[in-house]
C-alpha atoms as a PDB file:
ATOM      1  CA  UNK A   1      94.668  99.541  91.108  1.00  0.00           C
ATOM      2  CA  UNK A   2      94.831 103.313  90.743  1.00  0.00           C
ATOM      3  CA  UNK A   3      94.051 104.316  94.525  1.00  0.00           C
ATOM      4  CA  UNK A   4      97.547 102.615  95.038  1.00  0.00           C
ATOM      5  CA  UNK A   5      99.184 104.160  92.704  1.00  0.00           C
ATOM      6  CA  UNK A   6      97.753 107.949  92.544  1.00  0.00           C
ATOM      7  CA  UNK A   7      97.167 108.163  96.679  1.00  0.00           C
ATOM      8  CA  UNK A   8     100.025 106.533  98.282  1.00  0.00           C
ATOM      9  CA  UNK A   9     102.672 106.296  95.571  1.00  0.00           C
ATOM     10  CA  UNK A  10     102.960 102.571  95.527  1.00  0.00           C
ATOM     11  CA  UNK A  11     103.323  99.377  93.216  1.00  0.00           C
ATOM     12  CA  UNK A  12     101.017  96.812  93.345  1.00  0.00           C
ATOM     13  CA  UNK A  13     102.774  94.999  91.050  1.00  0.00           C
ATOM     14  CA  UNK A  14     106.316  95.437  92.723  1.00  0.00           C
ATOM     15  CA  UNK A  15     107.566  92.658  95.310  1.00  0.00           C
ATOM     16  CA  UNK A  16     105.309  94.040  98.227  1.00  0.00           C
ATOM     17  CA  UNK A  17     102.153  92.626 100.089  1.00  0.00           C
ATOM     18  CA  UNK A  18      99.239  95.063 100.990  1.00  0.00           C
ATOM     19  CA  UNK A  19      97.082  94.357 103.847  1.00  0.00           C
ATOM     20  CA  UNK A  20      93.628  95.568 104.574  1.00  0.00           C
ATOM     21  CA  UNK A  21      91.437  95.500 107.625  1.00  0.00           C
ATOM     22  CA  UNK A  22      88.002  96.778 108.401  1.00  0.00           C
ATOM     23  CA  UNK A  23      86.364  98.604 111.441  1.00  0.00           C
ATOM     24  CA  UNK A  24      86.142  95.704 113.748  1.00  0.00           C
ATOM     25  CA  UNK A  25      89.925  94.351 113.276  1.00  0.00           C
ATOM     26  CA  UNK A  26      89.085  90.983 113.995  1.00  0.00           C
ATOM     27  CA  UNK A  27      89.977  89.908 109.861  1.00  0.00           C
ATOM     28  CA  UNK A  28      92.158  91.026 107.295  1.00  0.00           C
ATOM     29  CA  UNK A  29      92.999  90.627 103.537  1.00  0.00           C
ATOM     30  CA  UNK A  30      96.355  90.357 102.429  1.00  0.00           C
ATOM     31  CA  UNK A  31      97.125  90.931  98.407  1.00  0.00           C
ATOM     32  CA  UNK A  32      99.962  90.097  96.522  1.00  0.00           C
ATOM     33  CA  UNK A  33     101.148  89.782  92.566  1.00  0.00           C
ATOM     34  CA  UNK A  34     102.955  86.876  91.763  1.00  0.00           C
ATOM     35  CA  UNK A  35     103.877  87.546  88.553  1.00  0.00           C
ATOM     36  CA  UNK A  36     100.801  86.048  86.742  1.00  0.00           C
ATOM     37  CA  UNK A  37      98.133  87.679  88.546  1.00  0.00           C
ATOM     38  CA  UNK A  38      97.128  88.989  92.047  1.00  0.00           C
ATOM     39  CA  UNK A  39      96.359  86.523  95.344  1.00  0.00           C
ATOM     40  CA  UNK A  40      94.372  86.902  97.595  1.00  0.00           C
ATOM     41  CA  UNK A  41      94.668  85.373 101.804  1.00  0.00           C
ATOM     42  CA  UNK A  42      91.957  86.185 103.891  1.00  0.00           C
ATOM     43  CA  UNK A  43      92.120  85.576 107.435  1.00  0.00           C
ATOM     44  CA  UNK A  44      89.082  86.321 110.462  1.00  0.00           C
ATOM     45  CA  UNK A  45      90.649  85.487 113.749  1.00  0.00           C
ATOM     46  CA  UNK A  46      88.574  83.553 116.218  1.00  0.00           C
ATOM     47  CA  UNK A  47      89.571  85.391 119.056  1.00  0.00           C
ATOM     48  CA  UNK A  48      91.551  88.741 119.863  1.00  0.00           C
ATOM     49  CA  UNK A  49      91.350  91.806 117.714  1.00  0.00           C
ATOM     50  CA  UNK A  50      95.007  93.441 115.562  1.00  0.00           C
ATOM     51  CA  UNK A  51      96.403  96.511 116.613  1.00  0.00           C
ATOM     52  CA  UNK A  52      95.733  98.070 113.355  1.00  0.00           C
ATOM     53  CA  UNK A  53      95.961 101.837 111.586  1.00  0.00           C
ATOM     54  CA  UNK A  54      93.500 103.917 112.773  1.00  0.00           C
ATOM     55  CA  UNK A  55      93.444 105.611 109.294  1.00  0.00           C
ATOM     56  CA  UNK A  56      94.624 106.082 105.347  1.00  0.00           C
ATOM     57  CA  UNK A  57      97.517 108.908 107.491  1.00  0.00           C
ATOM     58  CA  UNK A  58      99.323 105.660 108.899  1.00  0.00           C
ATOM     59  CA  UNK A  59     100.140 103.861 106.304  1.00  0.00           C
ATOM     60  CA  UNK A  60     103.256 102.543 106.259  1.00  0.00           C
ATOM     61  CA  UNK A  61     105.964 100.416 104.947  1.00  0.00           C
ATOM     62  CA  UNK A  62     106.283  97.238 107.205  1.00  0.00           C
ATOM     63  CA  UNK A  63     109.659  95.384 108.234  1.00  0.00           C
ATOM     64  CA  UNK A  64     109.133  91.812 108.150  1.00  0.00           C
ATOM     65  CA  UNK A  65     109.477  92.010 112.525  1.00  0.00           C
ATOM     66  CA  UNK A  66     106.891  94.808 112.443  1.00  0.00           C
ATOM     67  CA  UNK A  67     104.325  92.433 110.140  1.00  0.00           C
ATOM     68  CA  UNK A  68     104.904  89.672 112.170  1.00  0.00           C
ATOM     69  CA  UNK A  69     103.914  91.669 115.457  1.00  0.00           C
ATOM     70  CA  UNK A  70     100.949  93.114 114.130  1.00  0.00           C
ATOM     71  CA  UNK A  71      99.803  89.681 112.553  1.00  0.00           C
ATOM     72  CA  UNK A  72     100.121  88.109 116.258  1.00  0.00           C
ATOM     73  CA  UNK A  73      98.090  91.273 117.204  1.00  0.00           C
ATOM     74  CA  UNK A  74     100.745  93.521 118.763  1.00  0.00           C
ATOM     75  CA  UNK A  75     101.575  97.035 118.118  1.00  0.00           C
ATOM     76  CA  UNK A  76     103.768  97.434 115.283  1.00  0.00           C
ATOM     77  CA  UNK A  77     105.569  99.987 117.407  1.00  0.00           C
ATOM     78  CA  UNK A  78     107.389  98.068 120.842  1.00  0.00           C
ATOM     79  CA  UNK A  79     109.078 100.127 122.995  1.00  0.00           C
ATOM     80  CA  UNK A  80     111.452  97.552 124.489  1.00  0.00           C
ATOM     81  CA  UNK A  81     112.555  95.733 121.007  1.00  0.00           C
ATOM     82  CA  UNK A  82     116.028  97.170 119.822  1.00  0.00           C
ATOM     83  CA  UNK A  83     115.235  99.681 117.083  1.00  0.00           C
ATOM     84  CA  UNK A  84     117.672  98.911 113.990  1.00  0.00           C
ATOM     85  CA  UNK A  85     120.334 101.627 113.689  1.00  0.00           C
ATOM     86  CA  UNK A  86     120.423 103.887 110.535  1.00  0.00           C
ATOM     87  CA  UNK A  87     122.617 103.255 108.188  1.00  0.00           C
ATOM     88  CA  UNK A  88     126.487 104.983 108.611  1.00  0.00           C
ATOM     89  CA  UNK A  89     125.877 105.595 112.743  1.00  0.00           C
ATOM     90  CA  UNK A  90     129.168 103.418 112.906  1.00  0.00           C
END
Protein backbone atom coordinates (compact mmCIF):
# COMPACT_ATOMS: atom_id res chain seq x y z
CA UNK A 1 0.00 0.00 0.00
CA UNK A 2 2.79 2.51 -0.55
CA UNK A 3 0.97 4.85 -3.23
CA UNK A 4 -1.27 5.62 -0.11
CA UNK A 5 1.08 6.24 2.04
CA UNK A 6 4.07 8.11 0.03
CA UNK A 7 1.43 10.17 -2.47
CA UNK A 8 -1.40 11.27 -0.42
CA UNK A 9 -0.21 10.93 3.17
CA UNK A 10 -2.77 8.45 4.28
CA UNK A 11 -3.39 5.17 6.41
CA UNK A 12 -4.75 2.35 4.97
CA UNK A 13 -4.73 0.71 7.97
CA UNK A 14 -6.35 3.61 10.09
CA UNK A 15 -10.32 3.65 10.57
CA UNK A 16 -10.96 5.08 6.95
CA UNK A 17 -12.57 3.56 3.71
CA UNK A 18 -10.94 4.34 0.25
CA UNK A 19 -12.98 4.33 -2.78
CA UNK A 20 -11.95 3.89 -6.34
CA UNK A 21 -13.69 4.41 -9.63
CA UNK A 22 -12.65 4.06 -13.21
CA UNK A 23 -13.20 6.16 -16.46
CA UNK A 24 -16.75 5.26 -17.08
CA UNK A 25 -18.13 5.89 -13.32
CA UNK A 26 -20.75 3.52 -13.61
CA UNK A 27 -18.76 1.00 -10.65
CA UNK A 28 -16.65 1.47 -7.84
CA UNK A 29 -14.45 -0.40 -5.26
CA UNK A 30 -14.56 0.43 -1.82
CA UNK A 31 -11.50 -0.93 0.61
CA UNK A 32 -11.33 -1.15 4.10
CA UNK A 33 -9.01 -2.90 7.05
CA UNK A 34 -10.80 -4.48 9.63
CA UNK A 35 -8.28 -5.28 11.78
CA UNK A 36 -7.38 -8.77 10.36
CA UNK A 37 -6.99 -7.96 6.86
CA UNK A 38 -8.35 -5.67 4.06
CA UNK A 39 -12.18 -6.00 2.41
CA UNK A 40 -13.09 -5.50 -0.43
CA UNK A 41 -17.16 -4.18 -1.82
CA UNK A 42 -17.51 -3.81 -5.30
CA UNK A 43 -20.45 -2.27 -6.70
CA UNK A 44 -21.44 -1.61 -10.88
CA UNK A 45 -24.64 0.31 -10.91
CA UNK A 46 -27.26 -0.72 -13.40
CA UNK A 47 -28.21 2.55 -14.31
CA UNK A 48 -26.91 6.27 -13.77
CA UNK A 49 -23.28 7.16 -13.63
CA UNK A 50 -21.41 8.92 -9.87
CA UNK A 51 -20.35 12.29 -9.88
CA UNK A 52 -16.86 11.32 -9.26
CA UNK A 53 -13.10 13.11 -9.09
CA UNK A 54 -12.01 14.01 -12.22
CA UNK A 55 -8.40 13.31 -11.02
CA UNK A 56 -5.55 12.11 -8.25
CA UNK A 57 -5.74 16.61 -7.45
CA UNK A 58 -9.31 15.97 -5.83
CA UNK A 59 -8.88 13.73 -3.50
CA UNK A 60 -10.39 14.28 -0.53
CA UNK A 61 -11.48 13.41 2.88
CA UNK A 62 -15.30 12.55 2.81
CA UNK A 63 -17.98 13.43 5.62
CA UNK A 64 -20.24 10.64 6.03
CA UNK A 65 -23.26 13.27 4.21
CA UNK A 66 -20.76 13.93 1.41
CA UNK A 67 -20.22 9.82 0.85
CA UNK A 68 -23.65 9.25 1.02
CA UNK A 69 -24.39 11.92 -1.83
CA UNK A 70 -21.86 10.79 -4.06
CA UNK A 71 -22.85 7.01 -3.51
CA UNK A 72 -26.59 8.04 -4.63
CA UNK A 73 -24.68 9.76 -7.53
CA UNK A 74 -24.80 13.44 -6.51
CA UNK A 75 -22.13 15.94 -6.30
CA UNK A 76 -20.32 15.77 -3.19
CA UNK A 77 -20.45 19.54 -3.24
CA UNK A 78 -24.55 20.91 -2.88
CA UNK A 79 -25.01 24.30 -2.92
CA UNK A 80 -28.31 24.45 -1.02
CA UNK A 81 -27.32 21.86 1.98
CA UNK A 82 -26.24 23.90 5.17
CA UNK A 83 -22.44 23.81 5.21
CA UNK A 84 -21.29 22.81 8.92
CA UNK A 85 -19.79 25.82 10.71
CA UNK A 86 -16.05 25.76 11.76
CA UNK A 87 -15.29 25.13 14.88
CA UNK A 88 -15.21 28.42 17.59
CA UNK A 89 -17.58 30.75 14.97
CA UNK A 90 -19.85 30.91 18.20
Amino acid sequence: MPHFQDSFELDPYGDSIFLFSGWSKDRYKCLYFDGDGFAMLYKRLDSGKLQWPKDENEVRHLSQQELRWLLEGLSIQQPKAIQPSPKGAF
